[in-house]
PDB file of N, CA and C in Angstrom:
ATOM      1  N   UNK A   1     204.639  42.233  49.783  1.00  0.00           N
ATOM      2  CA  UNK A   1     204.507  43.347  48.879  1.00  0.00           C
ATOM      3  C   UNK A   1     205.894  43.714  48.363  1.00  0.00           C
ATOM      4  N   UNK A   2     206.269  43.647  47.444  1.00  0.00           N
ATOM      5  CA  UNK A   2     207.398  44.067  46.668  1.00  0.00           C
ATOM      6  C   UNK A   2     207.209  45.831  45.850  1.00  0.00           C
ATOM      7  N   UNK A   3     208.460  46.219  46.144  1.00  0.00           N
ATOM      8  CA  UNK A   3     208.110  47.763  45.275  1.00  0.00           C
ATOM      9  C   UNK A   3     209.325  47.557  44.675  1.00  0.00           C
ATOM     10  N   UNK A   4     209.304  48.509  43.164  1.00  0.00           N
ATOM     11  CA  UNK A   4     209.777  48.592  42.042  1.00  0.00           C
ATOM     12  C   UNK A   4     210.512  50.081  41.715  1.00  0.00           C
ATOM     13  N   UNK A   5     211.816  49.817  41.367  1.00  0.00           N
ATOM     14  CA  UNK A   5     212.408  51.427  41.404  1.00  0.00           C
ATOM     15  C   UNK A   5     212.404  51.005  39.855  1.00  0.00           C
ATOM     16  N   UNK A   6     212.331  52.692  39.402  1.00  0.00           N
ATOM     17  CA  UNK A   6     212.327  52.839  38.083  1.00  0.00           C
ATOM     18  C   UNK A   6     213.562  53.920  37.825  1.00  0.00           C
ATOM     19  N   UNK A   7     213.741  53.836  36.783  1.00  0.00           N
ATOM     20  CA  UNK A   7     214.963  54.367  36.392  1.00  0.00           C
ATOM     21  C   UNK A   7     214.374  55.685  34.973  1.00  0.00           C
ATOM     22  N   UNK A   8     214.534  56.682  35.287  1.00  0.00           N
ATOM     23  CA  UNK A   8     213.929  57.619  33.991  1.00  0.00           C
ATOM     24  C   UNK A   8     214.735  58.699  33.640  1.00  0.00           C
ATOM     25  N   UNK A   9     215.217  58.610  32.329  1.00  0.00           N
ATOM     26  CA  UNK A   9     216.288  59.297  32.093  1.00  0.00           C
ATOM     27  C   UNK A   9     215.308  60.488  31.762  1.00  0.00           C
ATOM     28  N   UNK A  10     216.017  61.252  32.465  1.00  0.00           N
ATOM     29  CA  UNK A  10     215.529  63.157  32.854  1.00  0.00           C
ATOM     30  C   UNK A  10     216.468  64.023  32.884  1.00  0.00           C
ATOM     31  N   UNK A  11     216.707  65.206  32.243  1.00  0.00           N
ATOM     32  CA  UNK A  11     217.690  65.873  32.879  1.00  0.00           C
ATOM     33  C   UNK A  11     217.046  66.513  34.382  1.00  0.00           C
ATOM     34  N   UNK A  12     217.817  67.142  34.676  1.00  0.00           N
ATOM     35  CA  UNK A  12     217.354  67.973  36.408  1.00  0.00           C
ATOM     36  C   UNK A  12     217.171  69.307  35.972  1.00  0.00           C
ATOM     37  N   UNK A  13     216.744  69.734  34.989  1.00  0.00           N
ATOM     38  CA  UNK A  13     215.717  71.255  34.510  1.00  0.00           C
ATOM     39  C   UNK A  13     214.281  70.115  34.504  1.00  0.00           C
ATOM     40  N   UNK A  14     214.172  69.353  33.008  1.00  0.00           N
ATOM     41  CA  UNK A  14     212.706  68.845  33.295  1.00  0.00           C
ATOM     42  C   UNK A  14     212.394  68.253  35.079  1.00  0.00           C
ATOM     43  N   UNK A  15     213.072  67.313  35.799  1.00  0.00           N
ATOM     44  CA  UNK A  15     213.217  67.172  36.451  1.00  0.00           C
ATOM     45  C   UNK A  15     212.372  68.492  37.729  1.00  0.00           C
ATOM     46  N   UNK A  16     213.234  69.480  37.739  1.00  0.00           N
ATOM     47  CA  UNK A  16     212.890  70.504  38.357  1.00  0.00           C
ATOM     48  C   UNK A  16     211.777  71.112  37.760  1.00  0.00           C
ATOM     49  N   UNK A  17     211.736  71.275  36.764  1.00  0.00           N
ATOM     50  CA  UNK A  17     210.343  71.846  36.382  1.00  0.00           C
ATOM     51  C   UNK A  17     209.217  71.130  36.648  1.00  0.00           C
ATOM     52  N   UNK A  18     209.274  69.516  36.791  1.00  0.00           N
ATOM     53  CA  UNK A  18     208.265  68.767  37.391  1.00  0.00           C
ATOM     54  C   UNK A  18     207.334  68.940  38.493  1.00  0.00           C
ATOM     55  N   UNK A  19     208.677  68.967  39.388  1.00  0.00           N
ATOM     56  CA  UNK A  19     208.187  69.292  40.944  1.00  0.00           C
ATOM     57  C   UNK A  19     207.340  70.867  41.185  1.00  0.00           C
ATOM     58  N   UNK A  20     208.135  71.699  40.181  1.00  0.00           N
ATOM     59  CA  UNK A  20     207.694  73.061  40.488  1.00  0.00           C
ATOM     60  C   UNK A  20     206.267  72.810  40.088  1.00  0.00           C
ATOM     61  N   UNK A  21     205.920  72.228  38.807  1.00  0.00           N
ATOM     62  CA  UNK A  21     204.373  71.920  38.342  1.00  0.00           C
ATOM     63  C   UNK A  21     203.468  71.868  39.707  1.00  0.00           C
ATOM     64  N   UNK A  22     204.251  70.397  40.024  1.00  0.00           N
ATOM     65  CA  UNK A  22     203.045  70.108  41.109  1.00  0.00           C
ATOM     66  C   UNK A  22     202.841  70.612  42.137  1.00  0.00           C
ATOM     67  N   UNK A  23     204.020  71.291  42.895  1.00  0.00           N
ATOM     68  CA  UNK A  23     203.601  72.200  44.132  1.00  0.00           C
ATOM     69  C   UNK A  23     203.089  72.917  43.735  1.00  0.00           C
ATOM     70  N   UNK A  24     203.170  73.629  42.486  1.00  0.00           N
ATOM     71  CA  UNK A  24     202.141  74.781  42.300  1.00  0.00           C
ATOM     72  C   UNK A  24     200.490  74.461  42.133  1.00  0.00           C
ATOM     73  N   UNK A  25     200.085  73.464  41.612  1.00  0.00           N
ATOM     74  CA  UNK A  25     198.750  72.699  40.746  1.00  0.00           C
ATOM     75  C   UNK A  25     198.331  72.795  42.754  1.00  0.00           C
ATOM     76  N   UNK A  26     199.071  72.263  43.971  1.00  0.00           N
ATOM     77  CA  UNK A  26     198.733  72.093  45.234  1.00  0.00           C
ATOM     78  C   UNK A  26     198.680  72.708  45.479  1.00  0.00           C
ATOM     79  N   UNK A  27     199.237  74.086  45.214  1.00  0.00           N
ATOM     80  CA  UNK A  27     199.123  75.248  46.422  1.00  0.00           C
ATOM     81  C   UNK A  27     198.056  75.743  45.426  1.00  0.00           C
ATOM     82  N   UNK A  28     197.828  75.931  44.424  1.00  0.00           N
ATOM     83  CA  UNK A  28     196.451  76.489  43.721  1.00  0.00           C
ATOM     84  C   UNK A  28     194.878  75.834  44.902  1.00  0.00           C
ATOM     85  N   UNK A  29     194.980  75.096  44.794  1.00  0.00           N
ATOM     86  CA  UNK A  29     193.650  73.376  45.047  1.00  0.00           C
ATOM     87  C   UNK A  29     193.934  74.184  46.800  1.00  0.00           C
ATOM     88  N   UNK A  30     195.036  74.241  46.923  1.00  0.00           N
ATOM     89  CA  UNK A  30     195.008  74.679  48.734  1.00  0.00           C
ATOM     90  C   UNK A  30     194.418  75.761  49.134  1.00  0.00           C
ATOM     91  N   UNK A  31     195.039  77.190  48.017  1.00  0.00           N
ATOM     92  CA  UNK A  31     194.245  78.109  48.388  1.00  0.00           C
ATOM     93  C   UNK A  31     192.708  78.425  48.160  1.00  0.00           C
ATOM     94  N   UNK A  32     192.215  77.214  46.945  1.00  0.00           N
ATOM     95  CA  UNK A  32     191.022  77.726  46.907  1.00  0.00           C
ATOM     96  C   UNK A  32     189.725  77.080  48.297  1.00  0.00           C
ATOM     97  N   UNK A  33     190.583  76.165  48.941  1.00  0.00           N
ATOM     98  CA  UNK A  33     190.159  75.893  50.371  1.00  0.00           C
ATOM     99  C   UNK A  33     190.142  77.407  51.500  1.00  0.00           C
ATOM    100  N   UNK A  34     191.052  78.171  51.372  1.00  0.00           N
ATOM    101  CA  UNK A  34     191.240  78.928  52.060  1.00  0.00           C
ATOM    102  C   UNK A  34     191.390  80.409  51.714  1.00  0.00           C
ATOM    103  N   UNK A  35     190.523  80.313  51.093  1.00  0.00           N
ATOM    104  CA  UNK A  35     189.804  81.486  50.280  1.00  0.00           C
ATOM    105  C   UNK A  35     188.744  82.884  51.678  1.00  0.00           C
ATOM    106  N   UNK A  36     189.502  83.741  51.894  1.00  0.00           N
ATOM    107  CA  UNK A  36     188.258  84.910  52.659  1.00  0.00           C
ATOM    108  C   UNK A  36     186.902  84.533  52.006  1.00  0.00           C
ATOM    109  N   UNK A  37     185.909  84.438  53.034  1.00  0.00           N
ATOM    110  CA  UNK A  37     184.643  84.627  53.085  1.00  0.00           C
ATOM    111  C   UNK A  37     184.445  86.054  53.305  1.00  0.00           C
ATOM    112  N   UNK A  38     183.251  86.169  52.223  1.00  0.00           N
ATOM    113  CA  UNK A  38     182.789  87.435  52.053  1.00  0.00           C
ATOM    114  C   UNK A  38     181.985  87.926  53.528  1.00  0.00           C
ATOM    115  N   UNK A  39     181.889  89.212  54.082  1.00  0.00           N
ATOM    116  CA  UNK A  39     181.191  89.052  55.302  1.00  0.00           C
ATOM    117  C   UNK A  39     179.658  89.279  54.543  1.00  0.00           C
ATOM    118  N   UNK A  40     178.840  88.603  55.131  1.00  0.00           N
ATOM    119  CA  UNK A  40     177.351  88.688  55.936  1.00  0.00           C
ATOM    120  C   UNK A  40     176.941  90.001  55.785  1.00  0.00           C
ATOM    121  N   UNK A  41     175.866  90.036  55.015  1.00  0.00           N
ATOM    122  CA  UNK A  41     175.543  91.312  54.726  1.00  0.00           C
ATOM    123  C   UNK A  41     173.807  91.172  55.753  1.00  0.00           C
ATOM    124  N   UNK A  42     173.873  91.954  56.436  1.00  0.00           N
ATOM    125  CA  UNK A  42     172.764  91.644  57.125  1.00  0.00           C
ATOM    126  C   UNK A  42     171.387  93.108  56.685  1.00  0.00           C
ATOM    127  N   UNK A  43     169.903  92.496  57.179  1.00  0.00           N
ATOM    128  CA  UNK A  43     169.579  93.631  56.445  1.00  0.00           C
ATOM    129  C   UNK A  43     168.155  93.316  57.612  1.00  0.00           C
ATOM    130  N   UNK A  44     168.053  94.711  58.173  1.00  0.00           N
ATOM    131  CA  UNK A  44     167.040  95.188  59.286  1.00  0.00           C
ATOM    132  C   UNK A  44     165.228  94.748  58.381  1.00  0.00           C
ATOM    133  N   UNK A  45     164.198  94.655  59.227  1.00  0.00           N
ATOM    134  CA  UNK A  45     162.887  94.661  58.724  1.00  0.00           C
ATOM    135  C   UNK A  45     162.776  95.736  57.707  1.00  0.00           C
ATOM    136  N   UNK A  46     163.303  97.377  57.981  1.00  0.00           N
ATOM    137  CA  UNK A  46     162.822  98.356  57.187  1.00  0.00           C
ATOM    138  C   UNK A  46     163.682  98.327  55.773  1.00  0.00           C
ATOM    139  N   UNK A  47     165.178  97.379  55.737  1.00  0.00           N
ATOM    140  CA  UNK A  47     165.703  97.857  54.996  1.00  0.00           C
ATOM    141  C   UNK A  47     165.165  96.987  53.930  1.00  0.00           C
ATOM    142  N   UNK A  48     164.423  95.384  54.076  1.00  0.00           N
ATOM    143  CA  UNK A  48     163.724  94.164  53.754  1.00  0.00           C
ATOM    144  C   UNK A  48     162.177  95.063  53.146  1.00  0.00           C
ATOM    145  N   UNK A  49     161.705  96.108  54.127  1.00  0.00           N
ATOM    146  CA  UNK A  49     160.598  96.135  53.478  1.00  0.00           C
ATOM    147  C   UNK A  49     160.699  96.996  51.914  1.00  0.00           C
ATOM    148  N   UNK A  50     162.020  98.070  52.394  1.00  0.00           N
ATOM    149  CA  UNK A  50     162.516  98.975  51.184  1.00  0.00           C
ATOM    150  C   UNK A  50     162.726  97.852  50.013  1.00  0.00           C
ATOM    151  N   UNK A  51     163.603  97.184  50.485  1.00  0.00           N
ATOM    152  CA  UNK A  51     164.059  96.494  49.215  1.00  0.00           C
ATOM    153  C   UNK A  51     163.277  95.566  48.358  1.00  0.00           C
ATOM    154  N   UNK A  52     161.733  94.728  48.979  1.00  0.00           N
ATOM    155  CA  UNK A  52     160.866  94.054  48.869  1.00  0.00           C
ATOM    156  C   UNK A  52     159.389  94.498  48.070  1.00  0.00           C
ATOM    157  N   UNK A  53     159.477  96.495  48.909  1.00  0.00           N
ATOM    158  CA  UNK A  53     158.806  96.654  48.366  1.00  0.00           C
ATOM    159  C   UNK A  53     157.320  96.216  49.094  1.00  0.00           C
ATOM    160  N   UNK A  54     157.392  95.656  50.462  1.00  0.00           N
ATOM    161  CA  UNK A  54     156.065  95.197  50.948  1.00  0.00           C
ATOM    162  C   UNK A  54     155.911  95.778  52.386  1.00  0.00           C
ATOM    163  N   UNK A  55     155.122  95.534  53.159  1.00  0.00           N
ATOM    164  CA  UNK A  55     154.776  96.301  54.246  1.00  0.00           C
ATOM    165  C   UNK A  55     155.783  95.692  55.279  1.00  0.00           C
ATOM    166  N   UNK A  56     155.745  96.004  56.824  1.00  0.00           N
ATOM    167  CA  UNK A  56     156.794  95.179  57.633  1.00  0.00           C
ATOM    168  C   UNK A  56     155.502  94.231  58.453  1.00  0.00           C
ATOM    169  N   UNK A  57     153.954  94.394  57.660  1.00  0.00           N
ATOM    170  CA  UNK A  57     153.161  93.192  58.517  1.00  0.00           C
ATOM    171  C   UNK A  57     153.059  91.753  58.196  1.00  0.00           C
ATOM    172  N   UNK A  58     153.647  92.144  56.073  1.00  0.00           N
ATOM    173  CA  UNK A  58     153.937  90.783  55.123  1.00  0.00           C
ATOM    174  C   UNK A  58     155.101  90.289  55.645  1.00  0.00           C
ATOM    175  N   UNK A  59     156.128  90.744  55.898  1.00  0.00           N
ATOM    176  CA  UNK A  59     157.234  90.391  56.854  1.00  0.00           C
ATOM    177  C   UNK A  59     157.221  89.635  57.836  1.00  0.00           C
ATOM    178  N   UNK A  60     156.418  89.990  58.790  1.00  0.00           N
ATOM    179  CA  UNK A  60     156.233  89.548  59.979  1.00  0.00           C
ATOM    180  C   UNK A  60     155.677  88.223  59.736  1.00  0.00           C
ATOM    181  N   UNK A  61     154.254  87.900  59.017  1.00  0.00           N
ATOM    182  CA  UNK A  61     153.567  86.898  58.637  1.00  0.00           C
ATOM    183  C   UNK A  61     154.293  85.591  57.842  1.00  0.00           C
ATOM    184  N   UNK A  62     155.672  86.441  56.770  1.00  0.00           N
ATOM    185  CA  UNK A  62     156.397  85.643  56.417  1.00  0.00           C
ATOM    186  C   UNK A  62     157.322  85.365  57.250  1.00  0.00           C
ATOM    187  N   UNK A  63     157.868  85.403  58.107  1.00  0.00           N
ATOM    188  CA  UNK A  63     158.495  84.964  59.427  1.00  0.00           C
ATOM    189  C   UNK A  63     158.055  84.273  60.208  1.00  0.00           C
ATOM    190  N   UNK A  64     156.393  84.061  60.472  1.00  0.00           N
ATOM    191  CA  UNK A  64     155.789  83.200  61.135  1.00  0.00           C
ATOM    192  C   UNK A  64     155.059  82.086  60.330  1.00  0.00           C
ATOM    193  N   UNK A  65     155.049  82.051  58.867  1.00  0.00           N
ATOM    194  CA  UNK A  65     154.937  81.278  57.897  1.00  0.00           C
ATOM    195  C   UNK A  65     155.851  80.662  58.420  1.00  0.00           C
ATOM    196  N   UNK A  66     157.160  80.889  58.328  1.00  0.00           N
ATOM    197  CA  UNK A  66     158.917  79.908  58.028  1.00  0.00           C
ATOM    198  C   UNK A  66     158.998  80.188  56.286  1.00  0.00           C
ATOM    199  N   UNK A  67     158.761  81.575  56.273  1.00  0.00           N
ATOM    200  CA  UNK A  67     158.823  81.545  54.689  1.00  0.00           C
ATOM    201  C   UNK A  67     160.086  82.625  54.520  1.00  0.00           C
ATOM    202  N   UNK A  68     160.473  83.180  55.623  1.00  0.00           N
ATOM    203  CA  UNK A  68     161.970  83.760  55.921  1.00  0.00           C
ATOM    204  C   UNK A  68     162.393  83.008  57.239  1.00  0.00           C
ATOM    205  N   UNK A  69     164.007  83.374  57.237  1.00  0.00           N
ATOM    206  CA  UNK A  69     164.224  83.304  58.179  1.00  0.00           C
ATOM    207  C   UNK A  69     165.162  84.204  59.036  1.00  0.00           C
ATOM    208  N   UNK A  70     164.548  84.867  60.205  1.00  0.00           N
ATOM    209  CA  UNK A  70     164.994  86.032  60.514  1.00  0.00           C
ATOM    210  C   UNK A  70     165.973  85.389  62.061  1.00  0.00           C
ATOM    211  N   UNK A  71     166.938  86.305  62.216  1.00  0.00           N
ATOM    212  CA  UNK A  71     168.039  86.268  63.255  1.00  0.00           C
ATOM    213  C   UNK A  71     167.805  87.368  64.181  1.00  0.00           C
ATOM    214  N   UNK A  72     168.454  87.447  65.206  1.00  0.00           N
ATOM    215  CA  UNK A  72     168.104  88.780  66.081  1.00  0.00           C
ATOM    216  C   UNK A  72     169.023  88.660  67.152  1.00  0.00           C
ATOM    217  N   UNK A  73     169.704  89.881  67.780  1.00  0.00           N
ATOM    218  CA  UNK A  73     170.383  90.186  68.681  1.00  0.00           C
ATOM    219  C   UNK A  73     169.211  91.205  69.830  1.00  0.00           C
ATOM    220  N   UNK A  74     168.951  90.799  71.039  1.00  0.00           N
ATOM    221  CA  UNK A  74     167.978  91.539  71.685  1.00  0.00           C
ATOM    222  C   UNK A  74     166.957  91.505  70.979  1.00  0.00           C
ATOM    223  N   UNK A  75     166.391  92.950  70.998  1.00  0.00           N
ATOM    224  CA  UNK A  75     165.012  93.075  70.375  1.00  0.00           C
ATOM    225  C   UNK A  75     165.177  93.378  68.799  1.00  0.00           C
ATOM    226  N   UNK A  76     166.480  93.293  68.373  1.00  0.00           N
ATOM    227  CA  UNK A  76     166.719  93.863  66.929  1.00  0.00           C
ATOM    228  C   UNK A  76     166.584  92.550  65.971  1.00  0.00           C
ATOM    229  N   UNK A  77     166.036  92.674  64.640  1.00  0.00           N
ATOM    230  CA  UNK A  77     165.493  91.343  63.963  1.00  0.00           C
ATOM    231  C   UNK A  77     166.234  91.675  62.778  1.00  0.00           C
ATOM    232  N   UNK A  78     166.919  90.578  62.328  1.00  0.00           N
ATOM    233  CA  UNK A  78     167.990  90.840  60.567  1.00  0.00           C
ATOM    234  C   UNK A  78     167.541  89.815  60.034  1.00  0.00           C
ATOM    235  N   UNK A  79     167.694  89.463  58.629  1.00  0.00           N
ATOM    236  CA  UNK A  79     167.769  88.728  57.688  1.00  0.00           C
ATOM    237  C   UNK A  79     169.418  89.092  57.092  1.00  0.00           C
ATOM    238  N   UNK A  80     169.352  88.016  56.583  1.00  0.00           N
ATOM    239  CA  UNK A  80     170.549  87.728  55.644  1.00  0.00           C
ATOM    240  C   UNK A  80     170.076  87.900  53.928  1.00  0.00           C
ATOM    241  N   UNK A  81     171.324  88.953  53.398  1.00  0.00           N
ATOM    242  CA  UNK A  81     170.540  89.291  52.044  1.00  0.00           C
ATOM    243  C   UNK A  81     170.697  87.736  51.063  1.00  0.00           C
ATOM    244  N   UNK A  82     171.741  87.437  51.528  1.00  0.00           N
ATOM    245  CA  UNK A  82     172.362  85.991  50.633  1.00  0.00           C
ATOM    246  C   UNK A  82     170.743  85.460  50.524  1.00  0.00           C
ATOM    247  N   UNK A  83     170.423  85.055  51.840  1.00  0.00           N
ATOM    248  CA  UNK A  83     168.944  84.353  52.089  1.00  0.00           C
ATOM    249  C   UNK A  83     167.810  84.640  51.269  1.00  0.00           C
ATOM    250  N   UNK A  84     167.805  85.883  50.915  1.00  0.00           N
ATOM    251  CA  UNK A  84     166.686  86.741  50.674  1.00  0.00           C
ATOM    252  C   UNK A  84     166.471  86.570  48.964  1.00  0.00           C
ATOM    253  N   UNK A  85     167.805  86.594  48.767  1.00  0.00           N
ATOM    254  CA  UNK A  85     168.190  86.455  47.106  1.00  0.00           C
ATOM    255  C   UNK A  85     167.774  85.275  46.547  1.00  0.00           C
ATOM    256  N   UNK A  86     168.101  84.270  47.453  1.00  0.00           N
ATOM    257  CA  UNK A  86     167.760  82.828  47.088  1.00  0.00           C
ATOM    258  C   UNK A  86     166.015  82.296  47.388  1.00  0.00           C
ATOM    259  N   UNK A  87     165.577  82.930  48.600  1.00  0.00           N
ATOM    260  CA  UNK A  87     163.960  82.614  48.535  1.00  0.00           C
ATOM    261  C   UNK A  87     163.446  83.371  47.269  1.00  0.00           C
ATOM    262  N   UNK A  88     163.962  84.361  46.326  1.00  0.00           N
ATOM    263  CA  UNK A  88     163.255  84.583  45.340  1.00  0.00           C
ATOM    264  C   UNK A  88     163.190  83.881  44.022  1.00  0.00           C
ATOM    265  N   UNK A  89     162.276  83.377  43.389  1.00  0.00           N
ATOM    266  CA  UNK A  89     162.348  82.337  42.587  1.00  0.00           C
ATOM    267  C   UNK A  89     161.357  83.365  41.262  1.00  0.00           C
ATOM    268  N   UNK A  90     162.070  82.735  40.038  1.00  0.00           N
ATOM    269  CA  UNK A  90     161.662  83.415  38.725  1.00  0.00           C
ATOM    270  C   UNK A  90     159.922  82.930  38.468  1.00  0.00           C
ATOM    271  N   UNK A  91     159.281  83.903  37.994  1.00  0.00           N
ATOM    272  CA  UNK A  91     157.824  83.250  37.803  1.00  0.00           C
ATOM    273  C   UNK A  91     157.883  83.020  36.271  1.00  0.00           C
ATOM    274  N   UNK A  92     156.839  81.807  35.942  1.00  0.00           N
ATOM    275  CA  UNK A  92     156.717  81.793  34.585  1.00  0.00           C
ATOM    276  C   UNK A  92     155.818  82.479  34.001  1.00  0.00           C
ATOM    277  N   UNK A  93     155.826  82.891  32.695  1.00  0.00           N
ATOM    278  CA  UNK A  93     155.038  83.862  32.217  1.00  0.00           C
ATOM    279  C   UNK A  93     154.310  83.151  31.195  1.00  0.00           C
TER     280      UNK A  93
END
């Protein structure tokens, strides 16, 4: 394998302004890797039925469907609103 030096007449402003380009274009691409996550908005049966609009027995039934999917610490039961937003789908008219 042979490598090849090149010779490129530059002053050392373009030069420097080069490098500055690209660390910056990297640290852009880096931070959007390491970007805060929004927290988890969690949301109780009553606050699901408020917001739904349905009883907490359609709830329940949709939970034992697998048509939500509910989380729980002890006896306490949450949904995730992210979740909730996305099982709703536009009807056609």
């Amino acid at each position: 394998m042979t490598s090849q030096i090149q010779f490129i007449s530059i002053s050392p402003e373009q030069l420097q302004d080069a490098i500055i380009k690209g660390v910056k274009t990297q640290l852009e691409e880096l931070k959007k890797d390491f970007q805060p996550k929004e927290p988890t908005e969690w949301l109780t049966r009553n606050d699901l039925k408020q917001l739904l609009k349905v009883d907490l027995s359609t709830i329940h039934n949709w939970c034992k469907k697998g048509k939500l999917k509910s989380y729980g610490i002890g006896s306490r039961v949450y949904f995730k609103r992210s979740e909730i937003e996305e099982m709703l789908t536009p009807l056609n008219s």
